[in-house]
C-alpha atoms as a PDB file:
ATOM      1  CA  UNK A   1      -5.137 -17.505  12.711  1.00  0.00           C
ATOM      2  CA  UNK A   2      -7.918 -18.136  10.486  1.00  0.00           C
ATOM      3  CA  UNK A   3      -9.964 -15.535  12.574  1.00  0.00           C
ATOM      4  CA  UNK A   4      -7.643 -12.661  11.445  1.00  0.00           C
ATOM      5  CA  UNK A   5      -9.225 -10.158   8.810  1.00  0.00           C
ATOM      6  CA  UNK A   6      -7.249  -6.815   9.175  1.00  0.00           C
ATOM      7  CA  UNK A   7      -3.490  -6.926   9.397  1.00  0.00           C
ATOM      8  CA  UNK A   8      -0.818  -4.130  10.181  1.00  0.00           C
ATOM      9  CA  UNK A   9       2.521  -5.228   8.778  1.00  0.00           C
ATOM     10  CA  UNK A  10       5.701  -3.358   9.667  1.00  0.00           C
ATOM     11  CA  UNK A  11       9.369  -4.948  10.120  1.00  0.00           C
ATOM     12  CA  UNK A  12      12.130  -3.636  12.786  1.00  0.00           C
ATOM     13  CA  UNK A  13      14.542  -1.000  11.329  1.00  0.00           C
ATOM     14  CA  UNK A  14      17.835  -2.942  10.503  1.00  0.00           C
ATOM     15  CA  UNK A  15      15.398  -6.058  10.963  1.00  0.00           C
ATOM     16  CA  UNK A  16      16.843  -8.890   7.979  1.00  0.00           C
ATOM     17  CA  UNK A  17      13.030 -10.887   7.844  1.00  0.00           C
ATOM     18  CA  UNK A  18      12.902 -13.886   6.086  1.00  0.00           C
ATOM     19  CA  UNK A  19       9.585 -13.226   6.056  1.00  0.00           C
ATOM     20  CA  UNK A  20       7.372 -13.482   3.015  1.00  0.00           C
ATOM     21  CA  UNK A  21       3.639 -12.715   1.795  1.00  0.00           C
ATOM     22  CA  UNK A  22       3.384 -16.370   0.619  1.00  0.00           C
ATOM     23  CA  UNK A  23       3.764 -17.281   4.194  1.00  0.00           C
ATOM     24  CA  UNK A  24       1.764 -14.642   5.064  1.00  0.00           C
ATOM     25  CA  UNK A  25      -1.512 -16.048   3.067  1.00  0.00           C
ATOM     26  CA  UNK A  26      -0.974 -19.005   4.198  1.00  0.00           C
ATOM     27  CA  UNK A  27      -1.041 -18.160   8.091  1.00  0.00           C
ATOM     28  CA  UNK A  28      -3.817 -16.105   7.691  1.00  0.00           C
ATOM     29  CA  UNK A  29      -5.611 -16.856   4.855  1.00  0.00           C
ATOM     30  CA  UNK A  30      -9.200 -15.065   5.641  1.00  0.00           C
ATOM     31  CA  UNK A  31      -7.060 -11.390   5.290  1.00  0.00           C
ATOM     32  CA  UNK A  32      -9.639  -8.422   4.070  1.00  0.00           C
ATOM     33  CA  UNK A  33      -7.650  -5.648   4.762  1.00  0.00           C
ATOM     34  CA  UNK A  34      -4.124  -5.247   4.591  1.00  0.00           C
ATOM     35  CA  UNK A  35      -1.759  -2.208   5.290  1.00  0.00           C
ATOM     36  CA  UNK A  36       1.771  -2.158   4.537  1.00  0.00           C
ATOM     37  CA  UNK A  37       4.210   0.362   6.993  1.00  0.00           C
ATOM     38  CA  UNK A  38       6.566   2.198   5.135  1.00  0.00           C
ATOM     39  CA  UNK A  39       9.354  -0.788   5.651  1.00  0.00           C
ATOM     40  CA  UNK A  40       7.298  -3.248   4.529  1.00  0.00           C
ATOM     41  CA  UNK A  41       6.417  -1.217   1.246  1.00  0.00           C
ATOM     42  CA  UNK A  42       9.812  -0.870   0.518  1.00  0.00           C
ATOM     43  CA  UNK A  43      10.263  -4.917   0.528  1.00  0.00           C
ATOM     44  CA  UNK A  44       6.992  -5.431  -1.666  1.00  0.00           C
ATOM     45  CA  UNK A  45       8.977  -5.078  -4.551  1.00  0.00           C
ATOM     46  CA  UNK A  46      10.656  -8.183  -3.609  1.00  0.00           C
ATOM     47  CA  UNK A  47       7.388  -9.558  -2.954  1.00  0.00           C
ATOM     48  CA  UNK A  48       4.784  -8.982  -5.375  1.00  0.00           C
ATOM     49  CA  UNK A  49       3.861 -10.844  -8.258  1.00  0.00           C
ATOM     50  CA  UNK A  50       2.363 -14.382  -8.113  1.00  0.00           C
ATOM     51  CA  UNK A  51       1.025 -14.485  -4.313  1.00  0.00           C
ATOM     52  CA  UNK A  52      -2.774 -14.889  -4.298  1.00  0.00           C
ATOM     53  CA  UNK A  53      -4.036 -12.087  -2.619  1.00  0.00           C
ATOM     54  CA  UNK A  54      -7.507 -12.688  -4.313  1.00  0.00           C
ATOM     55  CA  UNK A  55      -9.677 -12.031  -0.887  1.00  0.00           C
ATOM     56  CA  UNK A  56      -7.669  -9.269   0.388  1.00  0.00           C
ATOM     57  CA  UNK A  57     -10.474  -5.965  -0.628  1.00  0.00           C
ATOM     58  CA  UNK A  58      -8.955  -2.820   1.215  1.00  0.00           C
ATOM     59  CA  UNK A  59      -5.142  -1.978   1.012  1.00  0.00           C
ATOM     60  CA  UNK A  60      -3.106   0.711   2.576  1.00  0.00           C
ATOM     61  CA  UNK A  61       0.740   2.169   2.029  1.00  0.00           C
ATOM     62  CA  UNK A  62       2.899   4.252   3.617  1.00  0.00           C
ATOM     63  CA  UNK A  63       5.114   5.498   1.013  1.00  0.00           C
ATOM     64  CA  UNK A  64       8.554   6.557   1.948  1.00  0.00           C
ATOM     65  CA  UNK A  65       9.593   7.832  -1.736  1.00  0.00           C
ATOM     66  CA  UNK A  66       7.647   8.474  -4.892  1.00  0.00           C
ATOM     67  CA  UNK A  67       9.425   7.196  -7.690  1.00  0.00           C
ATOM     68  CA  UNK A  68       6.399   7.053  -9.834  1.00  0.00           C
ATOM     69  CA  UNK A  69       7.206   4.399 -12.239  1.00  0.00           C
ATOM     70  CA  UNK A  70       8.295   1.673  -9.661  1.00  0.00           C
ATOM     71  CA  UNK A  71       5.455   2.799  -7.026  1.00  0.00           C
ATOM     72  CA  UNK A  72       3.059   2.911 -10.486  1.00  0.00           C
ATOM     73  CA  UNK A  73       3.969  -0.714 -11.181  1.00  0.00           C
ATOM     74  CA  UNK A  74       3.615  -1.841  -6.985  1.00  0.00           C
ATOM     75  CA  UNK A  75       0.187   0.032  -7.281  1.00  0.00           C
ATOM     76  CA  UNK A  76      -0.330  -2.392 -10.268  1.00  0.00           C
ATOM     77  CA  UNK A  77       0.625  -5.405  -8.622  1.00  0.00           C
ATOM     78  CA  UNK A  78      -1.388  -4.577  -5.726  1.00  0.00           C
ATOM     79  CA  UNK A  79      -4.569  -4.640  -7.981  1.00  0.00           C
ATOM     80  CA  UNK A  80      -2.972  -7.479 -10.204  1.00  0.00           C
ATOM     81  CA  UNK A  81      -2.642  -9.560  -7.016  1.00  0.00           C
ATOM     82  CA  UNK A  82      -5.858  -8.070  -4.953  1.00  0.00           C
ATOM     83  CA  UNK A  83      -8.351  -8.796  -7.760  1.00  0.00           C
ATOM     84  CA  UNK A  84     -11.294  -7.967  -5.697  1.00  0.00           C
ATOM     85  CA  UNK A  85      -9.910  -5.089  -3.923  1.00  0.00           C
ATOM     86  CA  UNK A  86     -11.801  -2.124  -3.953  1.00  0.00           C
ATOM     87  CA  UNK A  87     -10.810   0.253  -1.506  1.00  0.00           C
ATOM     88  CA  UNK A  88      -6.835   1.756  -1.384  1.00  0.00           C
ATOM     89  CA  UNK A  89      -5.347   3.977   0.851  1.00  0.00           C
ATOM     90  CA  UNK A  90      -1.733   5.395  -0.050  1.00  0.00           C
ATOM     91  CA  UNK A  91      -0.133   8.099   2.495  1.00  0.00           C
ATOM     92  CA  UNK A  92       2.483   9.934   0.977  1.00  0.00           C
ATOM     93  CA  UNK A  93       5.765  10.638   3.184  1.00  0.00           C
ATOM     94  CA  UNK A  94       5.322  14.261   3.966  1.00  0.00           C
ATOM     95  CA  UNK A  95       9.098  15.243   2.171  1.00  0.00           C
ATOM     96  CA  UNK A  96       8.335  14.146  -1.149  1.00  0.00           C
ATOM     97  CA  UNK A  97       7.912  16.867  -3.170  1.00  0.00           C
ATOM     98  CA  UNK A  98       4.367  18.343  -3.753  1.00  0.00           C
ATOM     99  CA  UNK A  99       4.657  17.927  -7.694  1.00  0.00           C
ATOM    100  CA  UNK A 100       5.694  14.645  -7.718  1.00  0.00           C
ATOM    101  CA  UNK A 101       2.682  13.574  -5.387  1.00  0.00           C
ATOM    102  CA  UNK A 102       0.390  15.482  -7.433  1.00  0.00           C
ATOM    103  CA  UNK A 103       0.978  13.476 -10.651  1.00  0.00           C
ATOM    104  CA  UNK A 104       0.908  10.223  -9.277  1.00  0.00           C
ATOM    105  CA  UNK A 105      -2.290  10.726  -7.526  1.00  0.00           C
ATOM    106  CA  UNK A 106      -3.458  11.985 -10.621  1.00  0.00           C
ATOM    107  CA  UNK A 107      -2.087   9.285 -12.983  1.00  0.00           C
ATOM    108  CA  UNK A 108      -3.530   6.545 -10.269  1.00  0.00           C
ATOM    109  CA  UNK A 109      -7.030   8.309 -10.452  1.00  0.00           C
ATOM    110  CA  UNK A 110      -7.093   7.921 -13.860  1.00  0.00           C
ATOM    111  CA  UNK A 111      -5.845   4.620 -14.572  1.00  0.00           C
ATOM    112  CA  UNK A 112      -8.510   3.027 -11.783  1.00  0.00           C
ATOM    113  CA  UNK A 113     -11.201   5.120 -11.466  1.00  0.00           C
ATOM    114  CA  UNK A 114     -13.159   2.284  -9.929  1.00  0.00           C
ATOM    115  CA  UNK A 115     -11.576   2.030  -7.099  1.00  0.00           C
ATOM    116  CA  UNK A 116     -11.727   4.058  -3.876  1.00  0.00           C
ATOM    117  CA  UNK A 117      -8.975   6.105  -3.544  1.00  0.00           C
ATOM    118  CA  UNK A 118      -7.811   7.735   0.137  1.00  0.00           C
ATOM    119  CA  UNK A 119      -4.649   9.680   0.494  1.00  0.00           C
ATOM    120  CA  UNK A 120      -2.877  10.930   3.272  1.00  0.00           C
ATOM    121  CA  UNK A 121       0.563  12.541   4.554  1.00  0.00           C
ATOM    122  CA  UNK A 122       2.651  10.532   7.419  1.00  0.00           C
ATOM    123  CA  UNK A 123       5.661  11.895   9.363  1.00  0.00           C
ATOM    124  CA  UNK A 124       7.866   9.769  11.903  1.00  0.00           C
ATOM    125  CA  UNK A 125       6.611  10.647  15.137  1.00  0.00           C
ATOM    126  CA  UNK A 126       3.178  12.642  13.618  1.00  0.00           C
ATOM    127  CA  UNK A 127       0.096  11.519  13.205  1.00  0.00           C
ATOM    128  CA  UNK A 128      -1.239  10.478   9.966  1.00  0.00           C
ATOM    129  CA  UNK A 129      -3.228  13.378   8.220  1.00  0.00           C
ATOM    130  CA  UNK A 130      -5.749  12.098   5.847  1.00  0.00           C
ATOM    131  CA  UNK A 131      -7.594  13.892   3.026  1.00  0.00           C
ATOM    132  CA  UNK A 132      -9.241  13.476  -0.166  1.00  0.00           C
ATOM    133  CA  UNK A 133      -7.838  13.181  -3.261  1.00  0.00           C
ATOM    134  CA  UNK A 134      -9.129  16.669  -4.368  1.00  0.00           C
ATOM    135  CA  UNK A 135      -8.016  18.430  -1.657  1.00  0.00           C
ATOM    136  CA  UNK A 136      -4.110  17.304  -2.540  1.00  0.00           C
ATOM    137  CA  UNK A 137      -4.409  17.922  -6.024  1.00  0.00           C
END
């Protein structure tokens, strides 16, 4: 377990986990990179705030909604809990409108332009299409 740098997590659909990130760290506490499916994102609220994720450096999320003030404050909890993260990738669920994604890539750009930002559309059953910041906006 301690070998274990990059981790995938995504949860079965109806799937009740009592699974939770504290747990997580502790299993595999050498975690780099982490990426969050879109099921998992939508439990992070649950989740975030207090967990240690000090060594984790490159994030990804699949995000199945934009509500920007909640996904906002997950963003900020990310980088809160990921201190030394440098790198995030967010892909943006291909039906939320193109407004909406526009101003929260915009507003995330601003707030931390240190970090790396990557964005990208995802579809069930599509691949993921990845692009750069400037060519969504």
């Amino acid at each position: 377990m301690e070998t274990v740098e990059t981790l995938t997590l995504d949860l079965r659909a109806g799937g009740n986990s009592k699974f939770n990130l504290e747990v997580l760290f502790c299993t595999f506490p050498n975690i780099t990179s982490l990426c969050f499916k879109p099921r998992v994102w939508s439990e992070f609220e649950v989740w975030c705030g207090n967990i240690g994720l000090k060594g984790v450096k490159r994030f990804c999320g699949y995000l199945s909604v934009v509500d920007p003030l909640m996904i906002f404050a997950l963003v900020d909890c990310v980088l809160e809990e990921c201190f030394n993260c440098v790198e995030i990738s967010l892909l943006i669920h291909r039906s939320v409108a193109s407004d909406v994604s526009k101003r929260f890539i915009t507003r995330c750009m601003a707030e931390w332009p240190e970090v790396k930002w990557t964005w990208g559309i995802w579809e069930e059953e599509r691949e993921d299409y990845w692009m750069t910041g400037e060519q969504l906006l």
